[in-house]
N, C-alpha and C. Protein backbone atom coordinates (compact mmCIF):
# COMPACT_ATOMS: atom_id res chain seq x y z
N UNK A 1 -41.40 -59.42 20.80
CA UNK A 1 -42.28 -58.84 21.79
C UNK A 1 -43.50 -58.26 21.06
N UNK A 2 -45.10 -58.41 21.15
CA UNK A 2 -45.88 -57.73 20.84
C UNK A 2 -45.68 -56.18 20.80
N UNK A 3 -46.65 -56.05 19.96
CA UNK A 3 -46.42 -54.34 19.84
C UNK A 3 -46.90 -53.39 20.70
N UNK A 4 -48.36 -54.19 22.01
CA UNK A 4 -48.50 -53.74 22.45
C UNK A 4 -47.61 -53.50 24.14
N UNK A 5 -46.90 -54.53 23.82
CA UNK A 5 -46.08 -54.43 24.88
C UNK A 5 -44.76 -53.83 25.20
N UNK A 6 -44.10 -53.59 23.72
CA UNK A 6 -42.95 -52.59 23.44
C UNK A 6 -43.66 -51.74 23.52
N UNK A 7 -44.89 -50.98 23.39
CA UNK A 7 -45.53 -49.49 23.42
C UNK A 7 -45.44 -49.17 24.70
N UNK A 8 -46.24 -49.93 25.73
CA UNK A 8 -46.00 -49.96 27.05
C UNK A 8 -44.50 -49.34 27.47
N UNK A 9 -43.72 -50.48 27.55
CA UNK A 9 -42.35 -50.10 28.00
C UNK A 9 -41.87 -49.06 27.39
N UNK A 10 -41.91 -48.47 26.05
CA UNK A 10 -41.57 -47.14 25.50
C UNK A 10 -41.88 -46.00 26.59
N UNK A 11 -43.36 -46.23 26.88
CA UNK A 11 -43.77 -45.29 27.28
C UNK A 11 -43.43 -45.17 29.24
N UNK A 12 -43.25 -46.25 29.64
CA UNK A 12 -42.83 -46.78 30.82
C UNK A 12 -41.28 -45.78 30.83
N UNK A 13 -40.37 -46.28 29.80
CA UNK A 13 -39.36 -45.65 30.22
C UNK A 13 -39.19 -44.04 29.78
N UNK A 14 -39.77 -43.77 29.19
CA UNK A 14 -40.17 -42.18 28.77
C UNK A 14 -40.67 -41.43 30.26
N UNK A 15 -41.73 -42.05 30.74
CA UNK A 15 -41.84 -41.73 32.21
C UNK A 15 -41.05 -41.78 33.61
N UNK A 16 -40.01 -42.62 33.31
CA UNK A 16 -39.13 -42.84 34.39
C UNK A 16 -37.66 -41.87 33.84
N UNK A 17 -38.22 -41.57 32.65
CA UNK A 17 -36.41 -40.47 32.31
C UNK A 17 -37.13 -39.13 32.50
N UNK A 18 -38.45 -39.05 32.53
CA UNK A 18 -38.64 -37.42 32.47
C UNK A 18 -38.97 -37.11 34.03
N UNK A 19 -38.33 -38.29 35.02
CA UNK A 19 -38.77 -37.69 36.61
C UNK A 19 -37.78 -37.08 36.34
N UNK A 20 -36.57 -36.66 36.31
CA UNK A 20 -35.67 -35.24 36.39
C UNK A 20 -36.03 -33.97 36.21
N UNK A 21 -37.10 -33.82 35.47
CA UNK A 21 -37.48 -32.52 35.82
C UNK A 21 -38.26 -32.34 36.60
N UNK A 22 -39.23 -33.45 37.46
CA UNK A 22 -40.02 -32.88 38.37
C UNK A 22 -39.77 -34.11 39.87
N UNK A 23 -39.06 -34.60 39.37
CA UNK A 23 -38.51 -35.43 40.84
C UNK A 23 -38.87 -34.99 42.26
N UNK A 24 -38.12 -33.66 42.63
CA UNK A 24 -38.25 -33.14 43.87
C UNK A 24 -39.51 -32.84 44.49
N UNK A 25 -40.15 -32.64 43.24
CA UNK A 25 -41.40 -31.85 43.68
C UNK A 25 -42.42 -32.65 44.07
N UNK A 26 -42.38 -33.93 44.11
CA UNK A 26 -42.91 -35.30 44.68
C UNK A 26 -42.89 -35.57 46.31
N UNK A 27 -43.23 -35.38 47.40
CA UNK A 27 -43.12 -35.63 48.44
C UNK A 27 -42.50 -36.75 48.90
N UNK A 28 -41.66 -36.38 49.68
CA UNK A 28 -40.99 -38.26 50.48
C UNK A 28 -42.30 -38.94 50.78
N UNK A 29 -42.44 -40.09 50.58
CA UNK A 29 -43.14 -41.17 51.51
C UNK A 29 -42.83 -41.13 52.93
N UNK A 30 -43.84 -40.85 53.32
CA UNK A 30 -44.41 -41.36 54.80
C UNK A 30 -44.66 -42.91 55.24
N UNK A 31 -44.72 -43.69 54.07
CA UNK A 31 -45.47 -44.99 54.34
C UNK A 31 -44.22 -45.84 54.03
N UNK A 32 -44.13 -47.06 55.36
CA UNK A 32 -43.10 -47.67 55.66
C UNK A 32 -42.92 -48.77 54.00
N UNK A 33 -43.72 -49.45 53.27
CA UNK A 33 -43.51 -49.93 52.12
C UNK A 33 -42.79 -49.41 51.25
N UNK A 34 -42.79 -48.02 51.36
CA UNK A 34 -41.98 -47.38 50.45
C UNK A 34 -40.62 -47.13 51.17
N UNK A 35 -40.48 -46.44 52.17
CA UNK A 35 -39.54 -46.09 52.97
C UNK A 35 -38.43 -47.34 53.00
N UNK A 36 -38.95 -48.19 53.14
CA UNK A 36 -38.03 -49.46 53.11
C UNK A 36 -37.11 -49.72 52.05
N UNK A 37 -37.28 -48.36 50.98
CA UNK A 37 -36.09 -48.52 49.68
C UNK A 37 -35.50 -47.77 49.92
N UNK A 38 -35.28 -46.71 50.89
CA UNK A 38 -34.34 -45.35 50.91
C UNK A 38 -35.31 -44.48 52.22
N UNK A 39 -34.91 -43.83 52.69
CA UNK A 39 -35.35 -42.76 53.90
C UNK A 39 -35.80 -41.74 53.59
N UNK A 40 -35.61 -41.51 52.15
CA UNK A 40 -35.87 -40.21 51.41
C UNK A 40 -36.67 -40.80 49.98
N UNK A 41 -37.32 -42.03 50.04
CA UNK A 41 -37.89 -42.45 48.76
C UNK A 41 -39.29 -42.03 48.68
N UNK A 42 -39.63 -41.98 47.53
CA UNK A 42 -40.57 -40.93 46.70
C UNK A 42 -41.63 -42.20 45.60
N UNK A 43 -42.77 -41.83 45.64
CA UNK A 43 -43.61 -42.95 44.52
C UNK A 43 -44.44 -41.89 43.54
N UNK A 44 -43.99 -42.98 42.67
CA UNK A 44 -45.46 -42.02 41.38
C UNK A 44 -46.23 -43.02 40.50
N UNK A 45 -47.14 -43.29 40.37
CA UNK A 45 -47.45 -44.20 39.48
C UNK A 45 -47.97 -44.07 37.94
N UNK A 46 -47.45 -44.90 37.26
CA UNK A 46 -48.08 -45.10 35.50
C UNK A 46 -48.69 -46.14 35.15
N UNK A 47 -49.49 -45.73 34.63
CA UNK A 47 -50.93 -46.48 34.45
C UNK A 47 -51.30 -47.41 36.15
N UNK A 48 -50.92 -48.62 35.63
CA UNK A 48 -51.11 -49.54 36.72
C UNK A 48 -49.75 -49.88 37.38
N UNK A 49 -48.57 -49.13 37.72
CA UNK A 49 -47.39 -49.93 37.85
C UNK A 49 -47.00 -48.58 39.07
N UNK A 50 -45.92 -48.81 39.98
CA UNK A 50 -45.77 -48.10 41.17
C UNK A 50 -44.28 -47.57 40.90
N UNK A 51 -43.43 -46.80 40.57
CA UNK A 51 -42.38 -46.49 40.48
C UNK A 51 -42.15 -45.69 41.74
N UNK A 52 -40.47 -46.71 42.63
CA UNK A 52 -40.08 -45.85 43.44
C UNK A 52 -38.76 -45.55 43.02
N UNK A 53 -38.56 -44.06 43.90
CA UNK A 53 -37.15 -44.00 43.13
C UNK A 53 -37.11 -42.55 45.26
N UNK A 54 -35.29 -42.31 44.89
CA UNK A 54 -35.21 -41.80 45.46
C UNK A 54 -33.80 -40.10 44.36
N UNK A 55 -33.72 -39.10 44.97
CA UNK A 55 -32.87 -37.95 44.85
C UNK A 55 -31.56 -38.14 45.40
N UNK A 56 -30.93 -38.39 44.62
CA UNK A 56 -29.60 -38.67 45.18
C UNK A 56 -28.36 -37.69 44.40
N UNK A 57 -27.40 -36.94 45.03
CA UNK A 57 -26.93 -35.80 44.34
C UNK A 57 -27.31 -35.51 43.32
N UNK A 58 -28.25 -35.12 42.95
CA UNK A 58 -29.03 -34.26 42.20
C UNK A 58 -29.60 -35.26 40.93
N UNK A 59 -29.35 -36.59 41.27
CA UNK A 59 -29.87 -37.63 40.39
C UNK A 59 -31.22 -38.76 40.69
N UNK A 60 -31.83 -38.67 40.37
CA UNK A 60 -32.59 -39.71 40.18
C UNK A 60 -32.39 -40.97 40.40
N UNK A 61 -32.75 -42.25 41.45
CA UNK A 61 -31.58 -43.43 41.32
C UNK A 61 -33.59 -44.39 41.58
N UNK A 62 -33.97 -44.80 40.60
CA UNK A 62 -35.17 -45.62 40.59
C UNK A 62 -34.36 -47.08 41.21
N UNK A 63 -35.40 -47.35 42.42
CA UNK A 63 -35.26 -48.09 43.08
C UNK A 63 -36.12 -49.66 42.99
N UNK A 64 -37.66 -49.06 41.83
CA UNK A 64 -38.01 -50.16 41.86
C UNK A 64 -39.37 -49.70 41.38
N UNK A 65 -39.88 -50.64 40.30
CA UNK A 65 -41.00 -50.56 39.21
C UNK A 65 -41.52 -52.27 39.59
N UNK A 66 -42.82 -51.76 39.99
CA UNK A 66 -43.53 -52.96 40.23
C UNK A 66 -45.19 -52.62 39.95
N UNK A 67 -46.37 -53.65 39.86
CA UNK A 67 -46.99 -53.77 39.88
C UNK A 67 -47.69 -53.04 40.59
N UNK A 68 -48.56 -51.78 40.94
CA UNK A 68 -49.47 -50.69 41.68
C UNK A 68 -50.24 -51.98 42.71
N UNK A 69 -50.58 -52.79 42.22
CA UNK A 69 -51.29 -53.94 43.55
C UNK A 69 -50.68 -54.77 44.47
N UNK A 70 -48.95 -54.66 44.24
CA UNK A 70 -47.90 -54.85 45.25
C UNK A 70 -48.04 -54.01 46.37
N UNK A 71 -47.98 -53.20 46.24
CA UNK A 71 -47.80 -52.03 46.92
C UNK A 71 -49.14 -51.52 47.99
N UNK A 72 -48.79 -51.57 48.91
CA UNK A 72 -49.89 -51.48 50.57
C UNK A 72 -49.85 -50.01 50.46
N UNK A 73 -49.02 -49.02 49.16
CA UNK A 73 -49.13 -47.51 49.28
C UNK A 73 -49.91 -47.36 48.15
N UNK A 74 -50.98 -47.63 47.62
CA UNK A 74 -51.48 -47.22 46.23
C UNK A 74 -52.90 -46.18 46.75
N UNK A 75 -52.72 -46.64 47.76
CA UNK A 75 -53.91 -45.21 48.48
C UNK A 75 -53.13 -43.88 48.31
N UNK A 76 -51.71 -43.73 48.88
CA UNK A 76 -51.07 -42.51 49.03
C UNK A 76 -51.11 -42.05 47.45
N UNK A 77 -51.00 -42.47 46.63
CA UNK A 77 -50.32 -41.87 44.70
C UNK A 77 -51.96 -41.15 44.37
């Protein structure tokens, strides 16, 4: 894998382990694109990429890392 692309994902998953400390504090989605992964799902984005995830007993359960230009919610982030 290039180096610039293991840097990426380093840093990709560094961002998706440190939503535990601020998870909650993220608002549910309102917007049905998102909603469609959980009733209680939540978006944040890095760099260019859309991470949804939802709070589930007190865990974190990422539902789905995609492309920020997938996503009909990149107005809401």
């Amino acid at each position: 894998m290039p180096l610039t692309a293991l840097q990426y994902e380093e840093e990709l998953l560094e961002t998706i382990s440190q939503l535990s400390n601020y998870a909650e504090s993220i608002s549910i989605s309102d917007k049905k694109d998102v909603l469609r992964f959980g009733a209680s799902a939540r978006i944040i984005q890095y760099k260019k990429m859309a991470i949804i995830y939802i709070v589930h007993n007190n865990r974190v359960v990422v539902r789905a890392v995609m492309p920020l230009h997938l996503s009909k919610n990149k107005d809401h982030l």
